[in-house]
C-alpha atoms as a PDB file:
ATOM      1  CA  UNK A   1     -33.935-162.722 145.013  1.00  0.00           C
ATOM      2  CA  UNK A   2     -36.504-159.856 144.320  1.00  0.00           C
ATOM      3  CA  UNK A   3     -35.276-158.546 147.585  1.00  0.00           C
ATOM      4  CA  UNK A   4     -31.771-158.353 146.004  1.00  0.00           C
ATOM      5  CA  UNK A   5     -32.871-157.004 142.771  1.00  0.00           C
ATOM      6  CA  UNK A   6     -34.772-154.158 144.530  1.00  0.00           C
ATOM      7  CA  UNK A   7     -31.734-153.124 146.335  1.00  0.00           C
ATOM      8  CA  UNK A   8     -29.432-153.090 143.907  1.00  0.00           C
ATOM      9  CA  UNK A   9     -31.683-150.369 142.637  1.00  0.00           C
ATOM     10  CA  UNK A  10     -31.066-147.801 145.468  1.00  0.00           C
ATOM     11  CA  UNK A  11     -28.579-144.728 144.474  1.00  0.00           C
ATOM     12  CA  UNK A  12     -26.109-145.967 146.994  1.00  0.00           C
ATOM     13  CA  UNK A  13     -25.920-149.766 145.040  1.00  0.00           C
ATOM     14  CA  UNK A  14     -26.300-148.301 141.885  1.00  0.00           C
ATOM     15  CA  UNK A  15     -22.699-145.883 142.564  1.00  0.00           C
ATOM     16  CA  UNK A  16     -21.309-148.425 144.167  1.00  0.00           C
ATOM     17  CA  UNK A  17     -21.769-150.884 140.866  1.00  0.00           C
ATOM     18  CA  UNK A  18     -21.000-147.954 138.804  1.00  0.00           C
ATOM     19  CA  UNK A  19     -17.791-147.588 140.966  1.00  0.00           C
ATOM     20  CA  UNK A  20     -16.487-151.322 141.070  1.00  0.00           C
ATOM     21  CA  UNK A  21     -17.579-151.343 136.704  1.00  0.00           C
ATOM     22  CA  UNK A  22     -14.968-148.812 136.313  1.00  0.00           C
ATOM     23  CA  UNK A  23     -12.117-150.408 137.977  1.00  0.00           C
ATOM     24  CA  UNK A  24     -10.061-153.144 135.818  1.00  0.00           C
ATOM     25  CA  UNK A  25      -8.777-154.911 138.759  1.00  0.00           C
ATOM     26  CA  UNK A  26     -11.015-156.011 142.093  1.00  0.00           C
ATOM     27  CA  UNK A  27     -10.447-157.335 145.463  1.00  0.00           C
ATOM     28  CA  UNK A  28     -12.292-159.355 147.666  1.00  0.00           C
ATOM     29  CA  UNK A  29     -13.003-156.253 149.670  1.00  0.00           C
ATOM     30  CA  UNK A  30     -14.585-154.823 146.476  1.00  0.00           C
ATOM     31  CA  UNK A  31     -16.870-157.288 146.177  1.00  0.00           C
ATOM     32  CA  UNK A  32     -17.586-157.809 150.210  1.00  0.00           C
ATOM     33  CA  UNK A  33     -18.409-154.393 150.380  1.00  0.00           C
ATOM     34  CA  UNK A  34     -21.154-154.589 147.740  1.00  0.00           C
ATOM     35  CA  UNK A  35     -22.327-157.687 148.898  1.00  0.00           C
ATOM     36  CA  UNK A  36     -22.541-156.083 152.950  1.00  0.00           C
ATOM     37  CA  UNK A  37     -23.962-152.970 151.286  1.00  0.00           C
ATOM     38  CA  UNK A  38     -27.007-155.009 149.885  1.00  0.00           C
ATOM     39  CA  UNK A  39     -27.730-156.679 152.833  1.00  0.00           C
ATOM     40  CA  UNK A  40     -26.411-160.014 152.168  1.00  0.00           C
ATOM     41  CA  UNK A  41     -24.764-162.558 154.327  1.00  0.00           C
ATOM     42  CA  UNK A  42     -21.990-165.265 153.567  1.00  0.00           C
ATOM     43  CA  UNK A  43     -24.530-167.727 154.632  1.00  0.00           C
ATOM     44  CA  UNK A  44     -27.213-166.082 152.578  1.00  0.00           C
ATOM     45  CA  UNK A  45     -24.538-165.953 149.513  1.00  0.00           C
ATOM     46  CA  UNK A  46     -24.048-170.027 150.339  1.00  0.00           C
ATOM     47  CA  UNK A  47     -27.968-170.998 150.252  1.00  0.00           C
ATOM     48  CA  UNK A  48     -28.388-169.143 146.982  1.00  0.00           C
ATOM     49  CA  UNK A  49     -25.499-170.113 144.997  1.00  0.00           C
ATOM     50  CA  UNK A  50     -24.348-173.349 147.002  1.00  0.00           C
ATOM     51  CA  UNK A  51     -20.477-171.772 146.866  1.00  0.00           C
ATOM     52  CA  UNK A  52     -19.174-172.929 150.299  1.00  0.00           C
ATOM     53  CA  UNK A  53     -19.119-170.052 152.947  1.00  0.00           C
ATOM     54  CA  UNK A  54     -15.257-170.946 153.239  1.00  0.00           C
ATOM     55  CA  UNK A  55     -14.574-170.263 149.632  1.00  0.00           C
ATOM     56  CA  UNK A  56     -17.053-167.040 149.473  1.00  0.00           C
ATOM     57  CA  UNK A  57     -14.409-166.060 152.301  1.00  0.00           C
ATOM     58  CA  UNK A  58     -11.421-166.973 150.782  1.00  0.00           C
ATOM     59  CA  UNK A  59     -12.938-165.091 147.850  1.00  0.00           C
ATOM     60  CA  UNK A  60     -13.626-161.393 149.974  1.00  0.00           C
ATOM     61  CA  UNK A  61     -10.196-162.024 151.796  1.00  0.00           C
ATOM     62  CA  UNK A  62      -8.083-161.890 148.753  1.00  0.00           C
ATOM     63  CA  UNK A  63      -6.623-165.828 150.517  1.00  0.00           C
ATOM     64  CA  UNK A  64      -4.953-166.393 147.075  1.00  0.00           C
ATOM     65  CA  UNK A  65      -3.562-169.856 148.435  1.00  0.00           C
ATOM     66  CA  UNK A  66      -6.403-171.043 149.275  1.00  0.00           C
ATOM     67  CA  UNK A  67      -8.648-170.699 146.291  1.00  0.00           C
ATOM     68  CA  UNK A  68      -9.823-173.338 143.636  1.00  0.00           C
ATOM     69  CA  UNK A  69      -8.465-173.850 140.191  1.00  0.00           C
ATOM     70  CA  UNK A  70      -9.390-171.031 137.993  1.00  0.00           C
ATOM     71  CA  UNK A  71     -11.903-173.003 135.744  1.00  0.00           C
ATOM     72  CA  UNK A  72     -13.581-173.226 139.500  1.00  0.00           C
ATOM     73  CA  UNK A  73     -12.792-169.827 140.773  1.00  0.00           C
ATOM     74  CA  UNK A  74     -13.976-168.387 137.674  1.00  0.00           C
ATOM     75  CA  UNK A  75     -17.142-170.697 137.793  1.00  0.00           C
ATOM     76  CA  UNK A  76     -18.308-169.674 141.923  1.00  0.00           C
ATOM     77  CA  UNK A  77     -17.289-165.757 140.771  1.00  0.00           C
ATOM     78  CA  UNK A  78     -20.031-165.740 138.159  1.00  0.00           C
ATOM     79  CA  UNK A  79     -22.571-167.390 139.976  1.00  0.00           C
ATOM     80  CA  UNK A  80     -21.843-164.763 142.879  1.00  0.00           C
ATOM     81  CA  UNK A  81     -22.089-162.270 140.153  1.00  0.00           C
ATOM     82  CA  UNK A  82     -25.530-163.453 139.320  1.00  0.00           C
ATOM     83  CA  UNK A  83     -27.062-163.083 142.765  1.00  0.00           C
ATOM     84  CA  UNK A  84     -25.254-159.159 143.353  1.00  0.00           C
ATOM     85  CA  UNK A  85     -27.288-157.901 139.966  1.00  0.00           C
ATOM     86  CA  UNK A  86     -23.538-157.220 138.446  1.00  0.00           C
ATOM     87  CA  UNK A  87     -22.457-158.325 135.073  1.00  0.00           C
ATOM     88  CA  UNK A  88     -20.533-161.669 135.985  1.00  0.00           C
ATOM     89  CA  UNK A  89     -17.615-160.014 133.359  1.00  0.00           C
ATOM     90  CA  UNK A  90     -17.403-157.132 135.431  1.00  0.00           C
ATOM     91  CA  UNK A  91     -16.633-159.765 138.626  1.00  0.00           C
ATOM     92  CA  UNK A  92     -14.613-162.323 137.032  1.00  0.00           C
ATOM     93  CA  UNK A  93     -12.342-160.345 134.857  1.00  0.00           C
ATOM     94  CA  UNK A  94     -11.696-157.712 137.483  1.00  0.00           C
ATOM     95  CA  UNK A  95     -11.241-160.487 141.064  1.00  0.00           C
ATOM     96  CA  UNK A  96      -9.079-162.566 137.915  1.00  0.00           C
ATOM     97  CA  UNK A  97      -6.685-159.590 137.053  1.00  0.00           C
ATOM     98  CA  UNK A  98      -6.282-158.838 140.818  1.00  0.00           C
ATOM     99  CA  UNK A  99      -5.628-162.631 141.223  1.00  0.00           C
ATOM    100  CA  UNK A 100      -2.750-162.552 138.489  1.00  0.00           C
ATOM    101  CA  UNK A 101      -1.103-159.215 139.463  1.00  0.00           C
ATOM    102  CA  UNK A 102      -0.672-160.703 142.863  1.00  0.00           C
ATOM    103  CA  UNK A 103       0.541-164.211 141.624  1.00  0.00           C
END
């Protein structure tokens, strides 16, 4: 994790953050970019937060249908949250309003 925490520092993570705080409505590409940009693998994402790799997927393809009830989904979004250094809010309230302008 202090891996993670140091490159979340570089300029490039620190726009990038700056970038996705600023937008009221994310998509899994949003957040699989940042999470590519620091290094990060789905199976790296899975040992650290326990989140099965099929849901972190389902998460970073936008697969709507396939996703767990929102008390869940909400729950596996903050814990991902966590482990990119961004405020879970930022993650959860922006993936969540992309979720419910595409229901």
């Amino acid at each position: 994790m202090a891996r993670i925490k140091t490159t979340t520092q570089s300029p490039e993570a620190r726009a990038m953050a700056e970038a996705l705080s600023g937008k009221s409505s994310l998509t899994g590409a949003d957040i699989q970019a940042y999470r590519r940009l620091l290094g990060l693998t789905v199976d790296k994402v899975y040992e650290i937060t326990r989140i099965a790799t099929s849901t972190i997927r389902d998460i970073e393809n936008d697969a709507f249908d396939r996703l767990p009830p929102s008390i869940y989904l909400k729950s596996f979004l903050t814990a991902y949250a966590e482990i990119l250094h961004i405020s879970p809010e930022i993650i959860v309230n922006g993936y969540m309003a992309n979720l419910k302008a595409k229901s």
